[in-house]
N, C-alpha and C. Protein backbone atom coordinates (compact mmCIF):
# COMPACT_ATOMS: atom_id res chain seq x y z
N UNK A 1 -4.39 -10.10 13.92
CA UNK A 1 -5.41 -9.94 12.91
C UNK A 1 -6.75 -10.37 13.50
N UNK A 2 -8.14 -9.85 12.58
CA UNK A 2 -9.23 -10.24 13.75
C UNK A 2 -9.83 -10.94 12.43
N UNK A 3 -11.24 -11.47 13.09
CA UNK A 3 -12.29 -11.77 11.72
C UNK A 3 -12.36 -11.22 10.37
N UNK A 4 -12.53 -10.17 10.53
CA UNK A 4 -13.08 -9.22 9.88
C UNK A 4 -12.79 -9.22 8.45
N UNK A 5 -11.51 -9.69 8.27
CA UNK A 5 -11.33 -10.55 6.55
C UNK A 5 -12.29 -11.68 6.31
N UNK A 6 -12.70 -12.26 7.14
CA UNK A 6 -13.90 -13.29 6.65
C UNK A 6 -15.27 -12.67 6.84
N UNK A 7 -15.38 -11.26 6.58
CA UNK A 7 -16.43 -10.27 6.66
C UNK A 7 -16.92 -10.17 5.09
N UNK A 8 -18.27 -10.67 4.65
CA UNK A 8 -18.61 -10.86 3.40
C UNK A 8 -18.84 -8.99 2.85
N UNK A 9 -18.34 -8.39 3.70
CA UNK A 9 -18.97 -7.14 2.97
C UNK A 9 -17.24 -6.31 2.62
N UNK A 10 -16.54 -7.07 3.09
CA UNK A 10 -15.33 -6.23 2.34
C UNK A 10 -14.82 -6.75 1.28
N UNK A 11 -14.31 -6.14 -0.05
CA UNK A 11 -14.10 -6.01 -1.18
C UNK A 11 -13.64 -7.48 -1.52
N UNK A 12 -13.28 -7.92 -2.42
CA UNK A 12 -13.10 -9.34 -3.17
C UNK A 12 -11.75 -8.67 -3.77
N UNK A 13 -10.41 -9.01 -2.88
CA UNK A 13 -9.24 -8.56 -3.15
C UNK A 13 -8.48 -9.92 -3.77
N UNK A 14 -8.92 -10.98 -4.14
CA UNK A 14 -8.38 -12.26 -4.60
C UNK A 14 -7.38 -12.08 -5.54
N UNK A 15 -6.00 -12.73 -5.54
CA UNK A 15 -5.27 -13.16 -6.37
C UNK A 15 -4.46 -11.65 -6.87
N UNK A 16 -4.92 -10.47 -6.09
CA UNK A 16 -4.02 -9.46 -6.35
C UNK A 16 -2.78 -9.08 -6.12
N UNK A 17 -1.74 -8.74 -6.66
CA UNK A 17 -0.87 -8.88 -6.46
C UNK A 17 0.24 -7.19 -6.29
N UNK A 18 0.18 -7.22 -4.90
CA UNK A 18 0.55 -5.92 -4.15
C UNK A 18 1.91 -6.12 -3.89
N UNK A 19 2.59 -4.55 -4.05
CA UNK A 19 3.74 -4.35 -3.59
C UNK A 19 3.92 -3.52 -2.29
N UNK A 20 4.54 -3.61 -1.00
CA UNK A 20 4.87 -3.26 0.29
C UNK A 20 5.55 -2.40 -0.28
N UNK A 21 6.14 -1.07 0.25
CA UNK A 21 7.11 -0.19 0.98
C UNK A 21 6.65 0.58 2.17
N UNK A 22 7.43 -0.55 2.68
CA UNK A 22 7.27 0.04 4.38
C UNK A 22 8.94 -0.06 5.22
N UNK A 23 8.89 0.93 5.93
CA UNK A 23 10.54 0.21 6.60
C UNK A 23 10.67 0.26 8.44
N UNK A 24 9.58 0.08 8.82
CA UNK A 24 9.30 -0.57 9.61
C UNK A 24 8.98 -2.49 9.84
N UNK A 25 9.97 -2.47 10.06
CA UNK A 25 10.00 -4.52 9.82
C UNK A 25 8.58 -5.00 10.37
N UNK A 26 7.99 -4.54 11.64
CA UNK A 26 6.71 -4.97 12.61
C UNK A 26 5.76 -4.51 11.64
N UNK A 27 5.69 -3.53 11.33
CA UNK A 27 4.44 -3.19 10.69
C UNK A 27 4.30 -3.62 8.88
N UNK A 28 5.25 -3.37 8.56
CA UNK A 28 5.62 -4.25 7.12
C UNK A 28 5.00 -5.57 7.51
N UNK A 29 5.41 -6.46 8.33
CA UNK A 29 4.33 -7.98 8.12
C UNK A 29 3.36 -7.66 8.73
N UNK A 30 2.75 -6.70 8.92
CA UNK A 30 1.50 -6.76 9.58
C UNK A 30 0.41 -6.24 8.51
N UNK A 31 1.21 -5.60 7.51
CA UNK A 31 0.54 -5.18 6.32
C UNK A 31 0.38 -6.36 5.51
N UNK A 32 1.37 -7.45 5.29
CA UNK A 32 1.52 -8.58 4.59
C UNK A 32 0.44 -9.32 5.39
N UNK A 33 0.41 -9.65 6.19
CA UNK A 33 -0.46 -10.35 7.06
C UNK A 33 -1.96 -10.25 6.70
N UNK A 34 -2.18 -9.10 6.60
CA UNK A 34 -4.05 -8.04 6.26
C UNK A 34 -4.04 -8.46 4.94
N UNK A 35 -2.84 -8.42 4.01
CA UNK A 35 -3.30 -8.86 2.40
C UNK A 35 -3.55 -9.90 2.21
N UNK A 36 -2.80 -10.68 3.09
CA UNK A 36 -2.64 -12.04 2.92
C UNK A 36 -4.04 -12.63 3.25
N UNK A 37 -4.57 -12.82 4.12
CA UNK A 37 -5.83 -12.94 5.00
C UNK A 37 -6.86 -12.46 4.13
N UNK A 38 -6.91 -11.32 3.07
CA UNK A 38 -7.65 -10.41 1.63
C UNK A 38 -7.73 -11.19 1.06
N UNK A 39 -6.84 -12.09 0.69
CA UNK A 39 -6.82 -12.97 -0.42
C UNK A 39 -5.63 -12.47 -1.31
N UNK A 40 -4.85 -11.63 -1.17
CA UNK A 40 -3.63 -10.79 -2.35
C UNK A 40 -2.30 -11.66 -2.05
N UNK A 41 -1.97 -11.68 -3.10
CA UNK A 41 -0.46 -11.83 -3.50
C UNK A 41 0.34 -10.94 -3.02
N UNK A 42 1.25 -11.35 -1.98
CA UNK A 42 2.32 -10.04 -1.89
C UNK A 42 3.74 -10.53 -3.20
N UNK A 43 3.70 -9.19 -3.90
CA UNK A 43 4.71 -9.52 -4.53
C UNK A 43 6.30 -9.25 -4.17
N UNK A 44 6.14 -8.37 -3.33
CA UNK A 44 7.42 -7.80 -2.92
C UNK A 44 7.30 -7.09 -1.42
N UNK A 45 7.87 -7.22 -0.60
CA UNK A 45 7.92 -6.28 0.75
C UNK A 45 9.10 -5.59 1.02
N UNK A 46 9.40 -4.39 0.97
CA UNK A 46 10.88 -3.59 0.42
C UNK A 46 10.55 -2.24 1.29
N UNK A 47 11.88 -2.00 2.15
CA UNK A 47 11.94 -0.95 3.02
C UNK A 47 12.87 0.29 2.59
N UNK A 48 12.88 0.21 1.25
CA UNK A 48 14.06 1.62 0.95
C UNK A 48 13.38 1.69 -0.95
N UNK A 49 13.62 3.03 -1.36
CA UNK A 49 13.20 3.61 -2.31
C UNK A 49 14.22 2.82 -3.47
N UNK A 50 15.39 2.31 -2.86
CA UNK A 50 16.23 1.65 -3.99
C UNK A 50 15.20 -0.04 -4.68
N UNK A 51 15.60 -0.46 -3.47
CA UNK A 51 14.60 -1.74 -3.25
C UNK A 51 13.28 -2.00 -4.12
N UNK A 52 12.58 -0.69 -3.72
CA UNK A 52 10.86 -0.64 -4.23
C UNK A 52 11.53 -0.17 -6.14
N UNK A 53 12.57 0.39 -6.23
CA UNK A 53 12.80 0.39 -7.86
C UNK A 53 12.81 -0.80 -8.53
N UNK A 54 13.71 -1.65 -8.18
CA UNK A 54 14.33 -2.70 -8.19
C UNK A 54 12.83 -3.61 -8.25
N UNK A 55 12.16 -3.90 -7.12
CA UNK A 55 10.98 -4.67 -7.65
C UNK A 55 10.14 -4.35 -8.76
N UNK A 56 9.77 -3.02 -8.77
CA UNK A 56 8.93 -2.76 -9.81
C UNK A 56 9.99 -2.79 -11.25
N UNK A 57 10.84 -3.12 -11.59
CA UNK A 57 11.87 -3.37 -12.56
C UNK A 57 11.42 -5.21 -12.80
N UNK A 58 11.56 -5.46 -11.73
CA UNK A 58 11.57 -7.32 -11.95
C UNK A 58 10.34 -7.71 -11.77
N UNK A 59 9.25 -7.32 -10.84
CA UNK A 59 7.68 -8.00 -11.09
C UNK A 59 6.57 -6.50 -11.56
N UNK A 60 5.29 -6.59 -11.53
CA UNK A 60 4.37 -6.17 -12.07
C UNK A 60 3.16 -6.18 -11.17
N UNK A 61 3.49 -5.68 -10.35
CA UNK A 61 2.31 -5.18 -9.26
C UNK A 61 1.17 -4.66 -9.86
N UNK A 62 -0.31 -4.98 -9.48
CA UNK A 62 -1.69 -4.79 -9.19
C UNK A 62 -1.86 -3.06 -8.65
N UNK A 63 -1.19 -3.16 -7.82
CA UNK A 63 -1.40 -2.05 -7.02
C UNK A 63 -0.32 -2.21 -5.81
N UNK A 64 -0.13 -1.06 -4.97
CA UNK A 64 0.67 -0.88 -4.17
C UNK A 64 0.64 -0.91 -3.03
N UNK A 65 1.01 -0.79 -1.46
CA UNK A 65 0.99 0.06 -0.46
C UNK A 65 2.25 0.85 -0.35
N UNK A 66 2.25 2.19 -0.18
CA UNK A 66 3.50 2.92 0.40
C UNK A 66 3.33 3.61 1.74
N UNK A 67 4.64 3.29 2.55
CA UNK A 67 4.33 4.15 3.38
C UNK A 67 5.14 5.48 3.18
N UNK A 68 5.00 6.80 3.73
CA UNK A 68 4.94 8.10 3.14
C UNK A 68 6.47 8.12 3.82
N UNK A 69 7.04 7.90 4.63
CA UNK A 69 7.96 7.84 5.75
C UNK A 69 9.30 6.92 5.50
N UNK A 70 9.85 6.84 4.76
CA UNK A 70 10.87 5.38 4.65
C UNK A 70 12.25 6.00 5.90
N UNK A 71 12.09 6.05 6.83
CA UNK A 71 13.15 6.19 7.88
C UNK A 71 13.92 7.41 7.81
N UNK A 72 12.73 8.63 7.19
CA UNK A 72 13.64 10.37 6.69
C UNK A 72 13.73 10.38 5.51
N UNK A 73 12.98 9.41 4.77
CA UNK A 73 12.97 9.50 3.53
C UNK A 73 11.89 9.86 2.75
N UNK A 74 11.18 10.43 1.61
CA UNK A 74 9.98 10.42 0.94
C UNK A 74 9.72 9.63 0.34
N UNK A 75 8.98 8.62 0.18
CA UNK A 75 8.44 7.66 -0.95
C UNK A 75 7.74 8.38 -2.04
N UNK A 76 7.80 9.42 -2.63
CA UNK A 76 7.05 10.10 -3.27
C UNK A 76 7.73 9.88 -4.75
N UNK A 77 9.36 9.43 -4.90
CA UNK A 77 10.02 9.35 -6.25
C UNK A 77 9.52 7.53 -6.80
N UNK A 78 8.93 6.82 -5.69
CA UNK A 78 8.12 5.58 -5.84
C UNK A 78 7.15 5.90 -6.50
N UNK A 79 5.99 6.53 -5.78
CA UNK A 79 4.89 7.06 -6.38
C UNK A 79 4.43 7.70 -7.84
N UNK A 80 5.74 8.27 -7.95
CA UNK A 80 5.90 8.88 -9.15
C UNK A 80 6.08 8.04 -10.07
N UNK A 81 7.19 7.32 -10.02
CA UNK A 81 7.38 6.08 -11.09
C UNK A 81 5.65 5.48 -10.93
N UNK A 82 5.16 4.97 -9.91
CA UNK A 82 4.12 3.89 -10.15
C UNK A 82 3.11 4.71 -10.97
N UNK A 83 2.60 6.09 -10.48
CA UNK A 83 2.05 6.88 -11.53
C UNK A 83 2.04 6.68 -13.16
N UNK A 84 3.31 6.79 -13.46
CA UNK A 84 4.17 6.54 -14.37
C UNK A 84 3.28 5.33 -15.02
N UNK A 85 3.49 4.20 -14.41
CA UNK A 85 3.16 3.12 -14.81
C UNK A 85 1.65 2.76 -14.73
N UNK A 86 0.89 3.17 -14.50
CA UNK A 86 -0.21 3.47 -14.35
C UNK A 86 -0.64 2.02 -13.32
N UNK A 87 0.05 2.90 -12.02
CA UNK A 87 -0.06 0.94 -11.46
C UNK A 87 -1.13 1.97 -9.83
N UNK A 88 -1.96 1.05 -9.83
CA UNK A 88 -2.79 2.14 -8.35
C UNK A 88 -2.09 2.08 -7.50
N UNK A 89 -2.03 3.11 -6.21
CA UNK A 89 -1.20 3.23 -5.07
C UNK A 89 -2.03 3.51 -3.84
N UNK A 90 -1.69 3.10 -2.71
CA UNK A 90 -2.39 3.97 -1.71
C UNK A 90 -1.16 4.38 -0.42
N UNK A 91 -1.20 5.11 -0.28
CA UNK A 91 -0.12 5.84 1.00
C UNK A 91 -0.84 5.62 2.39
N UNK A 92 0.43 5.38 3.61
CA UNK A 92 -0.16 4.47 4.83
C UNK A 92 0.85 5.91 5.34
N UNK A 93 0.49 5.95 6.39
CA UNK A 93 1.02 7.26 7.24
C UNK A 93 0.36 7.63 8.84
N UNK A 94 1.31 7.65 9.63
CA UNK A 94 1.20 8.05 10.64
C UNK A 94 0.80 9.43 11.04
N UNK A 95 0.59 10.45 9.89
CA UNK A 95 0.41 11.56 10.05
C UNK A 95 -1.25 11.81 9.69
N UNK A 96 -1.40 11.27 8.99
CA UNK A 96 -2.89 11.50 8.17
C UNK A 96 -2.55 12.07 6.90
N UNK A 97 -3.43 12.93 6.14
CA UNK A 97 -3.64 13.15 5.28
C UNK A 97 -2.61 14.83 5.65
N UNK A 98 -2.20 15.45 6.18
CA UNK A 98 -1.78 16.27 7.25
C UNK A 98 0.04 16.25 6.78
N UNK A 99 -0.06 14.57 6.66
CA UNK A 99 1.54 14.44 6.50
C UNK A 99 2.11 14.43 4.83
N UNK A 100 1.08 14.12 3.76
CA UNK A 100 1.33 13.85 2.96
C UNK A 100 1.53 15.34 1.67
N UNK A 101 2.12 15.32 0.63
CA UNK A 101 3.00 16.77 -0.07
C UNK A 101 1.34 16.79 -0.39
N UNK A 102 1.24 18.44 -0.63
CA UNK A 102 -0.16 19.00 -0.90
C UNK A 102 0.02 18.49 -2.72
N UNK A 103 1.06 17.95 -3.19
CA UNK A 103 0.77 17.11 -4.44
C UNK A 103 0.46 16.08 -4.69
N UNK A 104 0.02 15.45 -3.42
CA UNK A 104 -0.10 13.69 -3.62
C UNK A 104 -1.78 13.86 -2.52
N UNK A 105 -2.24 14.91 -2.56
CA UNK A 105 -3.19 14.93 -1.72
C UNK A 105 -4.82 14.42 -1.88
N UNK A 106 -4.92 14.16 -3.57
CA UNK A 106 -5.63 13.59 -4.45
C UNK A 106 -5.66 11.83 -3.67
N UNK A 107 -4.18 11.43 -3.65
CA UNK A 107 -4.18 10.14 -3.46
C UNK A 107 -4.76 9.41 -2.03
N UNK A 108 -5.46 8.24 -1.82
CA UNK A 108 -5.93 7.64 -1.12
C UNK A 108 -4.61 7.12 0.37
N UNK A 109 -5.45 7.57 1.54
CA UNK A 109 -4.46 7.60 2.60
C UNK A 109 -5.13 6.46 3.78
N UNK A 110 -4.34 6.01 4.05
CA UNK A 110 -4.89 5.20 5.17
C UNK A 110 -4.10 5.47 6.57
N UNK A 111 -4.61 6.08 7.51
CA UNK A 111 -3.80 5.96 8.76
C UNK A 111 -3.37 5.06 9.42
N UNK A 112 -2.22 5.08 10.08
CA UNK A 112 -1.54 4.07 10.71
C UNK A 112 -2.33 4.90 12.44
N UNK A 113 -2.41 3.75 13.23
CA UNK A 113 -2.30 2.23 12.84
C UNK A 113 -3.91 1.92 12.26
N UNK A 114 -3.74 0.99 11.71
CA UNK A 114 -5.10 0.54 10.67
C UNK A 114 -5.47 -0.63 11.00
N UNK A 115 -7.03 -0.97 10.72
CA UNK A 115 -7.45 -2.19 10.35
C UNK A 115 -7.28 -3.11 8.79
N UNK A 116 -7.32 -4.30 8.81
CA UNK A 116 -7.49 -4.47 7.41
C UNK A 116 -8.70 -4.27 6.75
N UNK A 117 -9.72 -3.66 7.50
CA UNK A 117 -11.11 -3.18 6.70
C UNK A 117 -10.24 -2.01 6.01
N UNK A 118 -10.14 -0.99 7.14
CA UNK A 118 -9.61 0.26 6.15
C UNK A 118 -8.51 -0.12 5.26
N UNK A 119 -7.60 -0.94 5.10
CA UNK A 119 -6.51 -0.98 3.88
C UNK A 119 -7.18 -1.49 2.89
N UNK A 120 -8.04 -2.57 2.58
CA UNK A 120 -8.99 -2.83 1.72
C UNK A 120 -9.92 -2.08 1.21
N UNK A 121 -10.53 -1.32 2.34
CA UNK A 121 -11.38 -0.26 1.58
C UNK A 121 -10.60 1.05 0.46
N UNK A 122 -9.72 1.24 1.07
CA UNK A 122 -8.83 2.19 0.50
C UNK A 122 -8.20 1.25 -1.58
N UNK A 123 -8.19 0.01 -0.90
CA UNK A 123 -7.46 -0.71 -2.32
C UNK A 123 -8.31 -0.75 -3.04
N UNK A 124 -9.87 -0.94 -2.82
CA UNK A 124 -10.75 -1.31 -3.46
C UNK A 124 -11.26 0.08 -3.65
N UNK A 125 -10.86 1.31 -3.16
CA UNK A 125 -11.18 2.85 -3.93
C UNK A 125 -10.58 3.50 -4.75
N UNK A 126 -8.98 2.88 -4.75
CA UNK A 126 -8.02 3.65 -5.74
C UNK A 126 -8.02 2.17 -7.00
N UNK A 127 -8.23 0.99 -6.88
CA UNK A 127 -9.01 0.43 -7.60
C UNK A 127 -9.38 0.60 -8.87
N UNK A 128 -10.83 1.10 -8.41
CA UNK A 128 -12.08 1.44 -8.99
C UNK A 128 -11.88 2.98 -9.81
N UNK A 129 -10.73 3.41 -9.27
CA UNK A 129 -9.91 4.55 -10.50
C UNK A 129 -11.01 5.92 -9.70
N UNK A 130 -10.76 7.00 -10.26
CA UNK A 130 -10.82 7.93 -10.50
C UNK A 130 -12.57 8.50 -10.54
């Protein structure tokens, strides 16, 4: 991780409380790591679409990160529920915007690999809504 969370010009992410799906173990805490350092609550860090149900069943996430990829899997039946719930999301992807269904193309993307400027900027755009 670098400075750049103690950078007064990125967003005031305090006390938020984010849910992980990532299933990459290295990069999953490295996402925890960038929130953490934000100032956010991780509420959950979960590498399978069962998992990410299951949390959003037992806590109440702020907002999300997903990654688009769960090991051949789509995170998109996640997305849908969080939709659902009117909970914000942002999708992390190795592909770009390139990789994601031309139905989720509305939604805020952050490329891997990332800084925590860009995952913040992205939280603090899907945020701020619509």
């Amino acid at each position: 991780m670098s400075d750049e969370s103690a950078d007064a010009s990125l967003p005031n992410l305090d006390r938020l409380n984010v849910l992980i799906v990532e299933d990459e173990a290295i990069i999953s805490f490295l996402i925890e790591d960038m929130l953490r350092e934000l100032g956010c609550n991780v509420v959950r860090n979960v590498a399978c679409l069962e998992d990410a149900f299951a949390a959003l069943d037992q806590d109440r996430p702020d907002v999300a990160v997903l990654d688009v990829n769960l090991d051949g899997v789509e995170v998109y039946p996640v997305a849908e529920r969080l939709r659902e719930r009117g909970i914000p999301f942002v999708f992390t992807t190795g592909y770009g915007v390139d990789g994601l269904s031309p139905a989720w193309a509305d939604r805020p993307v952050v490329q891997k690999p990332f800084r925590s400027e860009s995952l913040a900027r992205a939280l603090e755009a899907v945020l701020a809504g619509p």
